[in-house]
C-alpha atoms as a PDB file:
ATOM      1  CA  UNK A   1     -20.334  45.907-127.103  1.00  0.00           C
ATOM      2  CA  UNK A   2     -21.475  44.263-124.053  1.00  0.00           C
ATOM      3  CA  UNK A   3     -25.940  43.772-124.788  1.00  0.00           C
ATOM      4  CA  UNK A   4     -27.975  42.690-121.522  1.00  0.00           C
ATOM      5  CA  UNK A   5     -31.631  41.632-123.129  1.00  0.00           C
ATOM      6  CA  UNK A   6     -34.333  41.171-120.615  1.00  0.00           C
ATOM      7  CA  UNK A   7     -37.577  39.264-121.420  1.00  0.00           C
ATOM      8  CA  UNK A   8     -40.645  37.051-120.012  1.00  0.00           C
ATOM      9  CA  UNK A   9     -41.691  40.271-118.540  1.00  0.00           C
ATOM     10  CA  UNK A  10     -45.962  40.718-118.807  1.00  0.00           C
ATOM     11  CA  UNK A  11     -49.147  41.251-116.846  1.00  0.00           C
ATOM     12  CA  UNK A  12     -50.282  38.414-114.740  1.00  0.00           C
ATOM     13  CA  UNK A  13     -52.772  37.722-111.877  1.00  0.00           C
ATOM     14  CA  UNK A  14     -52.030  38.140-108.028  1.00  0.00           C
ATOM     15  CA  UNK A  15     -50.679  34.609-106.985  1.00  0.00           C
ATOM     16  CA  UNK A  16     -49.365  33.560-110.635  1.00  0.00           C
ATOM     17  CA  UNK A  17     -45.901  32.910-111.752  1.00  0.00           C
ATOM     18  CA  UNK A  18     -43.296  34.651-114.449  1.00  0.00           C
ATOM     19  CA  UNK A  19     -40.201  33.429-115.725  1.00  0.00           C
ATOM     20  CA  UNK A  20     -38.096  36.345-116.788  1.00  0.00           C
ATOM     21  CA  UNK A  21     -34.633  36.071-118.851  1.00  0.00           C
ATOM     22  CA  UNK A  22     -31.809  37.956-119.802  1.00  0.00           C
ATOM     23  CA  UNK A  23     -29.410  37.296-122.300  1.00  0.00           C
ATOM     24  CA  UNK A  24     -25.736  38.408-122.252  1.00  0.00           C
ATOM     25  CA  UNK A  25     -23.294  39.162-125.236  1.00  0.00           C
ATOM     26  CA  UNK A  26     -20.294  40.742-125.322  1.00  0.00           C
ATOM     27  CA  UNK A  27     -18.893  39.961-122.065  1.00  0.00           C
ATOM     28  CA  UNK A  28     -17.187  37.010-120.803  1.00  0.00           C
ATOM     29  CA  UNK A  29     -20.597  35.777-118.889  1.00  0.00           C
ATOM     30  CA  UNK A  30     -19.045  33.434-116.694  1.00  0.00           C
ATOM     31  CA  UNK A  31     -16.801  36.109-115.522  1.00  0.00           C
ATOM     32  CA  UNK A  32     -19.563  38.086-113.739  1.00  0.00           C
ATOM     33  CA  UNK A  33     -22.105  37.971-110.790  1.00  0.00           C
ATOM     34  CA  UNK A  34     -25.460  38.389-112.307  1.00  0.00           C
ATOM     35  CA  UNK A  35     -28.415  40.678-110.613  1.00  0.00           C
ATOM     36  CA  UNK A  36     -31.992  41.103-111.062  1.00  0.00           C
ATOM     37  CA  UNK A  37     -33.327  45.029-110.141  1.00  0.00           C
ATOM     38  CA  UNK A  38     -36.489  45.966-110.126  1.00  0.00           C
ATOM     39  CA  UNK A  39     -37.994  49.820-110.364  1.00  0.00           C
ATOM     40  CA  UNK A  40     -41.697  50.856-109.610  1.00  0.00           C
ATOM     41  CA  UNK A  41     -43.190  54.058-110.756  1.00  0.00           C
ATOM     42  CA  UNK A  42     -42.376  56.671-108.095  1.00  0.00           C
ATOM     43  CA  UNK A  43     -40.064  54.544-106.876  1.00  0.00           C
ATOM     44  CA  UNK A  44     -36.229  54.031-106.473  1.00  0.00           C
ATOM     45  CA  UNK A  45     -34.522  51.172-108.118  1.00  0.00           C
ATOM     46  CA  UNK A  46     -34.003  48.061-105.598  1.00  0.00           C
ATOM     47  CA  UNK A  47     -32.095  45.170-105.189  1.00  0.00           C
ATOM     48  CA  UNK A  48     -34.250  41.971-105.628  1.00  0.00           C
ATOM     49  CA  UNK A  49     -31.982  38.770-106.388  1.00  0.00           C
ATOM     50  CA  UNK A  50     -28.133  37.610-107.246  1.00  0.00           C
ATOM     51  CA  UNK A  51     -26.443  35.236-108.312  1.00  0.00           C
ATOM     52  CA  UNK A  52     -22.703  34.172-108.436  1.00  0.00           C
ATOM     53  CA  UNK A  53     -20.320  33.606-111.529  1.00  0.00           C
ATOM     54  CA  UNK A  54     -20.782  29.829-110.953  1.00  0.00           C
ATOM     55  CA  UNK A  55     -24.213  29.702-109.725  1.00  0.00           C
ATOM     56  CA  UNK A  56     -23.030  28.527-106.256  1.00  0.00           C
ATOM     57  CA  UNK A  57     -24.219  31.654-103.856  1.00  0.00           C
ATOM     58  CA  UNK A  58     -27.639  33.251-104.398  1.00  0.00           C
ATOM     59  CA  UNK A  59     -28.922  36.562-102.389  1.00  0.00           C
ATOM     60  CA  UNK A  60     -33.090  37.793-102.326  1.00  0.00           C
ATOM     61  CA  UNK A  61     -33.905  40.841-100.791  1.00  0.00           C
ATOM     62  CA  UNK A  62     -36.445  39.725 -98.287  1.00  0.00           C
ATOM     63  CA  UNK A  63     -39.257  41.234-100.299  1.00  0.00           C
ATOM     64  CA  UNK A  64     -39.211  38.433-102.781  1.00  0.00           C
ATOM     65  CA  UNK A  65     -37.313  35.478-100.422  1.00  0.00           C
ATOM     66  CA  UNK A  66     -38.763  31.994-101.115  1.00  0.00           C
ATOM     67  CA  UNK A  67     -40.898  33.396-103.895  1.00  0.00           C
ATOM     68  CA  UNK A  68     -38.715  34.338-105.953  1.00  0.00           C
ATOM     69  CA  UNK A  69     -35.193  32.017-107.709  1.00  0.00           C
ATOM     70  CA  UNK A  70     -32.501  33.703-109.293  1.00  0.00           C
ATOM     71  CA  UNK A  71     -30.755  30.604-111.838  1.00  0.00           C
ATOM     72  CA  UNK A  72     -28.186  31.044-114.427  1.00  0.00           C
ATOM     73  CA  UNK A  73     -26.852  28.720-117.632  1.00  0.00           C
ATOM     74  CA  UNK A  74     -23.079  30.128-118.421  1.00  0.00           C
ATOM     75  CA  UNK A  75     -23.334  27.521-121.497  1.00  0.00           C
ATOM     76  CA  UNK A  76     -26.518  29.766-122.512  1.00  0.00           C
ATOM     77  CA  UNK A  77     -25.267  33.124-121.392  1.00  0.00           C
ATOM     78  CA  UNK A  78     -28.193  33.709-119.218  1.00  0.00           C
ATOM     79  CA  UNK A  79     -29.843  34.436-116.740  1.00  0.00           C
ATOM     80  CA  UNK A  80     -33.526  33.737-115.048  1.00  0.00           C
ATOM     81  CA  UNK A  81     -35.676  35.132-112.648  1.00  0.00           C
ATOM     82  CA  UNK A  82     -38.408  32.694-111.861  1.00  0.00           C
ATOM     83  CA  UNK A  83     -41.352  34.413-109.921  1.00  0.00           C
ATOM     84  CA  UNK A  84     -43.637  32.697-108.018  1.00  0.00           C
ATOM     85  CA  UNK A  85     -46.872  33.479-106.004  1.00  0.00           C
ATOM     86  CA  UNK A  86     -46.940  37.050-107.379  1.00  0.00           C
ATOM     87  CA  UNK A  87     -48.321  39.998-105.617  1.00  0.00           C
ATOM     88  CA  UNK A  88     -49.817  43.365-106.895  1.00  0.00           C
ATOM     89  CA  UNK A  89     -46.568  45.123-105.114  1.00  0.00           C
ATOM     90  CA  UNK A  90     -43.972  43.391-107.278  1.00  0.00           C
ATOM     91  CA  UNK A  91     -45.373  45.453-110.269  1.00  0.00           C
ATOM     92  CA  UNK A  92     -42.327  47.256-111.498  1.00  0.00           C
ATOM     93  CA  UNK A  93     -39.515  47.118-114.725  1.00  0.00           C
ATOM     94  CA  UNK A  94     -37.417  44.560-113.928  1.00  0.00           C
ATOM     95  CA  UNK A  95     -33.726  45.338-114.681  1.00  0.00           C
ATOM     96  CA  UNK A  96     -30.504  42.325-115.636  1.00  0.00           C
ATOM     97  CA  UNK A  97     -27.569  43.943-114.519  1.00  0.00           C
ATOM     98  CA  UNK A  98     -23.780  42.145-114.707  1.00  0.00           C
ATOM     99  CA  UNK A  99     -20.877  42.910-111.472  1.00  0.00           C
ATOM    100  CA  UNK A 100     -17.640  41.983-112.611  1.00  0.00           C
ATOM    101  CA  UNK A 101     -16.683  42.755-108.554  1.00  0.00           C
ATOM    102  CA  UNK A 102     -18.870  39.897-107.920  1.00  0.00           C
ATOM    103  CA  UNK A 103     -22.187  39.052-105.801  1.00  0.00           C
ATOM    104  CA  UNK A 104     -23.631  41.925-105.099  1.00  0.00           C
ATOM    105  CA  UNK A 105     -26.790  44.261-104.341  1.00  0.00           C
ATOM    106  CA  UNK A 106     -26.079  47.704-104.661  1.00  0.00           C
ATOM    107  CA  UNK A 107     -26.578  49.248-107.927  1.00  0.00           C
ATOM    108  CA  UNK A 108     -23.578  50.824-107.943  1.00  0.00           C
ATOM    109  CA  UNK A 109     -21.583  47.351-108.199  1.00  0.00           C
ATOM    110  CA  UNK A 110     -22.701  46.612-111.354  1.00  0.00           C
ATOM    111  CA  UNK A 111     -20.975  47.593-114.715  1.00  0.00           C
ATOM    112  CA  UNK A 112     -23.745  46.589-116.743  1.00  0.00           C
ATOM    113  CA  UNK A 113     -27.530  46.985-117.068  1.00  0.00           C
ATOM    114  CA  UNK A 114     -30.229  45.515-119.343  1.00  0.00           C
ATOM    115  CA  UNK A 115     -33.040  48.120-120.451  1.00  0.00           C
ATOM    116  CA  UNK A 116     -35.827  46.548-118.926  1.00  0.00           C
ATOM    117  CA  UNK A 117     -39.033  44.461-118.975  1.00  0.00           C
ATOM    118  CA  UNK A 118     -42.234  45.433-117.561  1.00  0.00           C
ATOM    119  CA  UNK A 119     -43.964  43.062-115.208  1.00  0.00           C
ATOM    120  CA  UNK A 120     -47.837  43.930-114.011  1.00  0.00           C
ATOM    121  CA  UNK A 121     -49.506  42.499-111.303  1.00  0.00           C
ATOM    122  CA  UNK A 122     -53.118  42.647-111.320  1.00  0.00           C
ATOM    123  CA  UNK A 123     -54.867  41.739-107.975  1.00  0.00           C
END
């Protein structure tokens, strides 16, 4: 059974950093393009970062570009989400999600989803 375990997630100041994780069982990780989601309250789920299977190609949404690095460890089976210079609008659940198709941002490409870690903003 294929287990996506998000983490790291908490409330923070405007301008302070989060390291968020996910860790993968059950699939071959190495095998998959890795995304991060993210879902505010109201709000539709949206694309924020990917990664490919080797860690070679990343992709932000612009929201979060050069704020915000997507990193993997296939060794680990994991994931991470390092988030810099955070701003009372990136307050959402922040979803792992696995695309066996490859780098991706729709949700719809992905054939896997973590259940979520809360990340608060304050400003």
């Amino acid at each position: 059974q294929v287990q996506l375990v998000e983490s790291g997630g908490g409330l923070v100041q405007a301008g302070g950093s989060l390291r968020l994780s996910c860790a993968a069982s059950g699939l071959t990780f190495s095998n998959y393009a890795m995304g991060w989601f993210r879902q505010a309250p109201g709000k539709e789920r949206e694309f924020v970062a990917a990664i490919t299977w080797s860690g070679g190609n990343t992709y932000y949404a612009d929201s979060v570009k050069g704020r915000f690095t997507i990193s993997r460890d296939n060794a680990e089976n994991a994931v991470y989400l390092q988030m810099n210079s955070l701003k009372p609008a990136d307050t959402a659940v922040y979803y792992c999600a696995a695309a066996e198709t490859g780098l991706a941002r729709y949700s719809g490409d992905y054939d896997y989803w973590g259940q979520g870690t809360q990340v608060t903003v304050s400003s």
